[in-house]
C-alpha atoms as a PDB file:
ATOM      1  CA  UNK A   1       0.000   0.000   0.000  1.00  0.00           C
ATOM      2  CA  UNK A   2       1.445   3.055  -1.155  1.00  0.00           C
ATOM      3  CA  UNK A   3       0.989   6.235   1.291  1.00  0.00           C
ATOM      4  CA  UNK A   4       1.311   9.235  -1.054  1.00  0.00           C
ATOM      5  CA  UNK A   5      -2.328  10.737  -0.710  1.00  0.00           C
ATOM      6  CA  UNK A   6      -1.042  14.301  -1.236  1.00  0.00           C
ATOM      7  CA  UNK A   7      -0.303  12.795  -4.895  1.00  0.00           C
ATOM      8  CA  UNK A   8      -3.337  10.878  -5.133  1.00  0.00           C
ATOM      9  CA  UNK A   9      -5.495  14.009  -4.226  1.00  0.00           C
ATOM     10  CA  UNK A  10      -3.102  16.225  -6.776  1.00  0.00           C
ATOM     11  CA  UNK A  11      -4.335  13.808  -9.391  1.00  0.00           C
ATOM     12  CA  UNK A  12      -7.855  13.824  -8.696  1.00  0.00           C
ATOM     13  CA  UNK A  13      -7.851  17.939  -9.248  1.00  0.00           C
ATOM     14  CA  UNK A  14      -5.638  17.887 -12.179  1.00  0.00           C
ATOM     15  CA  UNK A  15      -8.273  17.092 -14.783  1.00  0.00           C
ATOM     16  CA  UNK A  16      -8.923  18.360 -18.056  1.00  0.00           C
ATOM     17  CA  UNK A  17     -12.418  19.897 -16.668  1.00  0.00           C
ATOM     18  CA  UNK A  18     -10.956  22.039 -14.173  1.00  0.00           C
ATOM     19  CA  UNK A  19      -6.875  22.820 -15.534  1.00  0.00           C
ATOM     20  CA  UNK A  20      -9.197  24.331 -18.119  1.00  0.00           C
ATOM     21  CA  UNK A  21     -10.319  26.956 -15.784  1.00  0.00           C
ATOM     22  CA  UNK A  22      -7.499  27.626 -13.097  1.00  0.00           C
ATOM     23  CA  UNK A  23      -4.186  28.940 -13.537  1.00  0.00           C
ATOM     24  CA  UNK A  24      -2.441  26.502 -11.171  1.00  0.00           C
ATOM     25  CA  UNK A  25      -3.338  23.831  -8.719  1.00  0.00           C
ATOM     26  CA  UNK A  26      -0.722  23.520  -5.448  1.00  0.00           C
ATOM     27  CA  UNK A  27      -0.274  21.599  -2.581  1.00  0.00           C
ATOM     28  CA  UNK A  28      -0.809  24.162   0.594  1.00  0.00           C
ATOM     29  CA  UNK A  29      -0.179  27.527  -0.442  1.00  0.00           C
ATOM     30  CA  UNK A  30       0.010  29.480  -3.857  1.00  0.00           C
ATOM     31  CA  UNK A  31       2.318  30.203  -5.938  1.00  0.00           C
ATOM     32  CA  UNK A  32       3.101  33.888  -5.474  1.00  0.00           C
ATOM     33  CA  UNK A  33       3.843  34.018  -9.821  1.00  0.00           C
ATOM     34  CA  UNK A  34       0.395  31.940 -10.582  1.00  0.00           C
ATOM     35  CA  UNK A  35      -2.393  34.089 -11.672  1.00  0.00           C
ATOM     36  CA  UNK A  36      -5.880  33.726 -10.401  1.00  0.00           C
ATOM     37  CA  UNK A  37      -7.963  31.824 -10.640  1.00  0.00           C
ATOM     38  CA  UNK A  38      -5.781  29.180  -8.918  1.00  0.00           C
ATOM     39  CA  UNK A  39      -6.306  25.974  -6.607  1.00  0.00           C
ATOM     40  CA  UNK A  40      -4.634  25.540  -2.980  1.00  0.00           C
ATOM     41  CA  UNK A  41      -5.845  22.281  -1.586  1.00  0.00           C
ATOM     42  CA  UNK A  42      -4.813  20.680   1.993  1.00  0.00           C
ATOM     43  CA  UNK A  43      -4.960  16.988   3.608  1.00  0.00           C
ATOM     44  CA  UNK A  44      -6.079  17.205   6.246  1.00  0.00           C
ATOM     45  CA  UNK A  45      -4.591  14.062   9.285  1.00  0.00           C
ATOM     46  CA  UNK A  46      -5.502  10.744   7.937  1.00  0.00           C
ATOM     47  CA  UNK A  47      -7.131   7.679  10.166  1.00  0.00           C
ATOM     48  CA  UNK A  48      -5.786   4.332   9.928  1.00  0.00           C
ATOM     49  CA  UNK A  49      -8.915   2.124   9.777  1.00  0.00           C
ATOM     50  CA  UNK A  50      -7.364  -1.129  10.874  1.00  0.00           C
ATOM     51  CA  UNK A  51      -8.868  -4.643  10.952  1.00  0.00           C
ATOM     52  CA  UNK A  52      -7.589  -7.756  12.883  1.00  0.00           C
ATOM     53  CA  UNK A  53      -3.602  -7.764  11.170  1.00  0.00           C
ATOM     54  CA  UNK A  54      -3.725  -5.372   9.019  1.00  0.00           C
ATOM     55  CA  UNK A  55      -4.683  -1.369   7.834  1.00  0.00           C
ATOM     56  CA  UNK A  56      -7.790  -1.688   6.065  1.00  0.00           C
ATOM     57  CA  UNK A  57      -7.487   1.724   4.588  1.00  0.00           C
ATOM     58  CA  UNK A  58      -7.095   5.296   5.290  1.00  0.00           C
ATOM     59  CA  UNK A  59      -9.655   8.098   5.495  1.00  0.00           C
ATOM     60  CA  UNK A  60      -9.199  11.749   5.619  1.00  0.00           C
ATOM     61  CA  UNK A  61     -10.798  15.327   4.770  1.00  0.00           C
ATOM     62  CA  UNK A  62      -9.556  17.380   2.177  1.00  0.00           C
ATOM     63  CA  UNK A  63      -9.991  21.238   1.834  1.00  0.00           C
ATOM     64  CA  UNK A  64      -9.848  22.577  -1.948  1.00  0.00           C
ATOM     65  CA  UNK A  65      -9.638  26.303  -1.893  1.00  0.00           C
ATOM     66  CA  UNK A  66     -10.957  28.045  -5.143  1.00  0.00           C
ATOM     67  CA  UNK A  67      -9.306  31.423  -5.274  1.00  0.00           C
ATOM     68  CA  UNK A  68     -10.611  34.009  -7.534  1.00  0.00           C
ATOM     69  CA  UNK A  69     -11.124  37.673  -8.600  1.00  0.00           C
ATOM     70  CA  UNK A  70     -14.648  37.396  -7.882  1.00  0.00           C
ATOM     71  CA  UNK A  71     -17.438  35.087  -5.995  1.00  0.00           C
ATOM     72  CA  UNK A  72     -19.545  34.024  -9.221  1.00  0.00           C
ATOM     73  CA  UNK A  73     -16.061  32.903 -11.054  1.00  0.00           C
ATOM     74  CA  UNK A  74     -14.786  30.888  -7.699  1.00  0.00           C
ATOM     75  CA  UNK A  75     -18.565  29.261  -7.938  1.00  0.00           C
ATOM     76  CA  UNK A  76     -18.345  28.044 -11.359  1.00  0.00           C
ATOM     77  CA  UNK A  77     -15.099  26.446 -10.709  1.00  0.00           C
ATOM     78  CA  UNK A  78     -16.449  25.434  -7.591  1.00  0.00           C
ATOM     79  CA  UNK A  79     -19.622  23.518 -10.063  1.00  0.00           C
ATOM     80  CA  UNK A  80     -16.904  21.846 -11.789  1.00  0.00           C
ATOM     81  CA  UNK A  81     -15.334  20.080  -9.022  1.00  0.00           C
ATOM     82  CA  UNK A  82     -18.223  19.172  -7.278  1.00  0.00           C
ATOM     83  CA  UNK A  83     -19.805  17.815 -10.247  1.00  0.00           C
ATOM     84  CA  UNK A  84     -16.420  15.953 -11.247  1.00  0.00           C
ATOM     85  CA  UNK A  85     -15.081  14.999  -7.803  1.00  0.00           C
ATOM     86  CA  UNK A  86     -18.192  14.011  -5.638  1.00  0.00           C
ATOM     87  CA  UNK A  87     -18.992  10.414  -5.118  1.00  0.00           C
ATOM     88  CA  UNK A  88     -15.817   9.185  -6.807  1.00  0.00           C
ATOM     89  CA  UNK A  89     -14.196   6.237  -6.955  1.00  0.00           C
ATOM     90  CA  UNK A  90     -11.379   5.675  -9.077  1.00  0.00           C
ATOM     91  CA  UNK A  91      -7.650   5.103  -8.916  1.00  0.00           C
ATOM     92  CA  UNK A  92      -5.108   7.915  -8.452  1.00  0.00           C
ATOM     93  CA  UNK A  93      -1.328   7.891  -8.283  1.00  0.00           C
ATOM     94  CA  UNK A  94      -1.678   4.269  -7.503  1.00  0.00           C
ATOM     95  CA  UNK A  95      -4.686   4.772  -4.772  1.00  0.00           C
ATOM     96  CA  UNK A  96      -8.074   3.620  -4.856  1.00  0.00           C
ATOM     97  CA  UNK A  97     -10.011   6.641  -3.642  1.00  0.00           C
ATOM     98  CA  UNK A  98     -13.585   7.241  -2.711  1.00  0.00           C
ATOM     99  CA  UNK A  99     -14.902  11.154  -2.093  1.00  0.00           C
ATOM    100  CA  UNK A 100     -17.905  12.919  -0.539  1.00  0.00           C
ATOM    101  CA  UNK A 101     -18.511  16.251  -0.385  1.00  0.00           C
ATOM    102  CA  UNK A 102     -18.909  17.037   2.902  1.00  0.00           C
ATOM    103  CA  UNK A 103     -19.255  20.840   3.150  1.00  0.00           C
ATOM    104  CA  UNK A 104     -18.412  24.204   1.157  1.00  0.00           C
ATOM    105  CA  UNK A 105     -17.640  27.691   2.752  1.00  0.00           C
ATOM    106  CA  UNK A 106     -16.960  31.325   1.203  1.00  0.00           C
ATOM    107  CA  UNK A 107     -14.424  33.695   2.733  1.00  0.00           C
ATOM    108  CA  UNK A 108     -13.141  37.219   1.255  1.00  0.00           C
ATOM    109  CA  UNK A 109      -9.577  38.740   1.640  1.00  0.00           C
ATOM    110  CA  UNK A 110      -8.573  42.712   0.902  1.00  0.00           C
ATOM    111  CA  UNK A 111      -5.953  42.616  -1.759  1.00  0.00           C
ATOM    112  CA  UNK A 112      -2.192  43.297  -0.922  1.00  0.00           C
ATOM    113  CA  UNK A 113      -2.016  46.326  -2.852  1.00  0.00           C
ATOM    114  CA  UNK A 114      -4.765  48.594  -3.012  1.00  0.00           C
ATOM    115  CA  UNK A 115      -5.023  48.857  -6.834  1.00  0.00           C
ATOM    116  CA  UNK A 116      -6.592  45.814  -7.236  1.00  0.00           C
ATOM    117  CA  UNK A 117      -9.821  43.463  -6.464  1.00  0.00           C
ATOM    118  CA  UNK A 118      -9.292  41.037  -3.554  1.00  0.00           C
ATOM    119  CA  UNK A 119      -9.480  37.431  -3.740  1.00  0.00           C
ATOM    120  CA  UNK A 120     -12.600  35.117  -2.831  1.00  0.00           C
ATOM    121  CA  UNK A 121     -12.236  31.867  -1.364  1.00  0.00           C
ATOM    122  CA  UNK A 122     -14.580  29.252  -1.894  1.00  0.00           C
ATOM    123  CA  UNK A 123     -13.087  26.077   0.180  1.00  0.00           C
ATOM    124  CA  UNK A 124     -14.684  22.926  -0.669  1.00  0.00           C
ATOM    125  CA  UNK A 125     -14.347  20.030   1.925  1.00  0.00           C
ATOM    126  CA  UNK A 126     -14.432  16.670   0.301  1.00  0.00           C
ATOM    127  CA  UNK A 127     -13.742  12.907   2.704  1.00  0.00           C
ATOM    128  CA  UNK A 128     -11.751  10.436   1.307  1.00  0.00           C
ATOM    129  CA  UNK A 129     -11.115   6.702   1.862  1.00  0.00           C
ATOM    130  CA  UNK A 130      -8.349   5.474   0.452  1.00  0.00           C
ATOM    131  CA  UNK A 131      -7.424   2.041  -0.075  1.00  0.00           C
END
């Protein structure tokens, strides 16, 4: 059992339906050079689900955070990954994974520099068991 789910959850995102509309997809924290609209996601701790000898598999939450100019642009890219990564089950950097959504919030931060728009955050929380 291979225990990369940072890579398995990297190759969930990057799909043609939402590369097409983001400017980059990172693990943690954005790329200060990558343009918005952009992805940050985060995994979150992971649970060993064990049986009698051995780990059954793994489950853990996942926070995708849609960053964008404005709130109705973060929402359709928000669409697309709901639509493309609820209730999945497929294999991913050598992972069988299976995702819920479990929850979506909004948030808002000033820009840096006062010349330009700020950046909405639309964090969608998906669980995963991975086997």
């Amino acid at each position: 059992m291979s225990y990369k789910t940072s890579e398995a959850v990297y190759a969930m995102i990057n799909i043609e339906a939402i590369t097409d509309l983001v400017n980059g997809i990172a693990p943690f924290v954005r790329n200060r050079r990558v343009e918005f609209p952009a992805i940050a996601y985060d995994v979150g701790d992971e649970q060993y689900i064990n049986d009698a000898t051995t780990i059954h598999h793994r489950e853990s939450s996942v926070d995708i955070n849609i960053m964008a100019r404005s709130q109705e642009e973060a929402d359709d890219i928000l669409d697309v990954c709901v639509t493309n990564l609820s209730h999945l089950r497929n294999t991913y950097a050598s992972q069988c994974v299976y995702s819920t959504v479990a929850s979506v919030t909004r948030d808002y931060q000033e820009a840096e520099d006062s010349g330009s728009n700020g950046i909405f955050i639309t964090t969608l929380t998906l669980n995963l068991q991975i086997s």
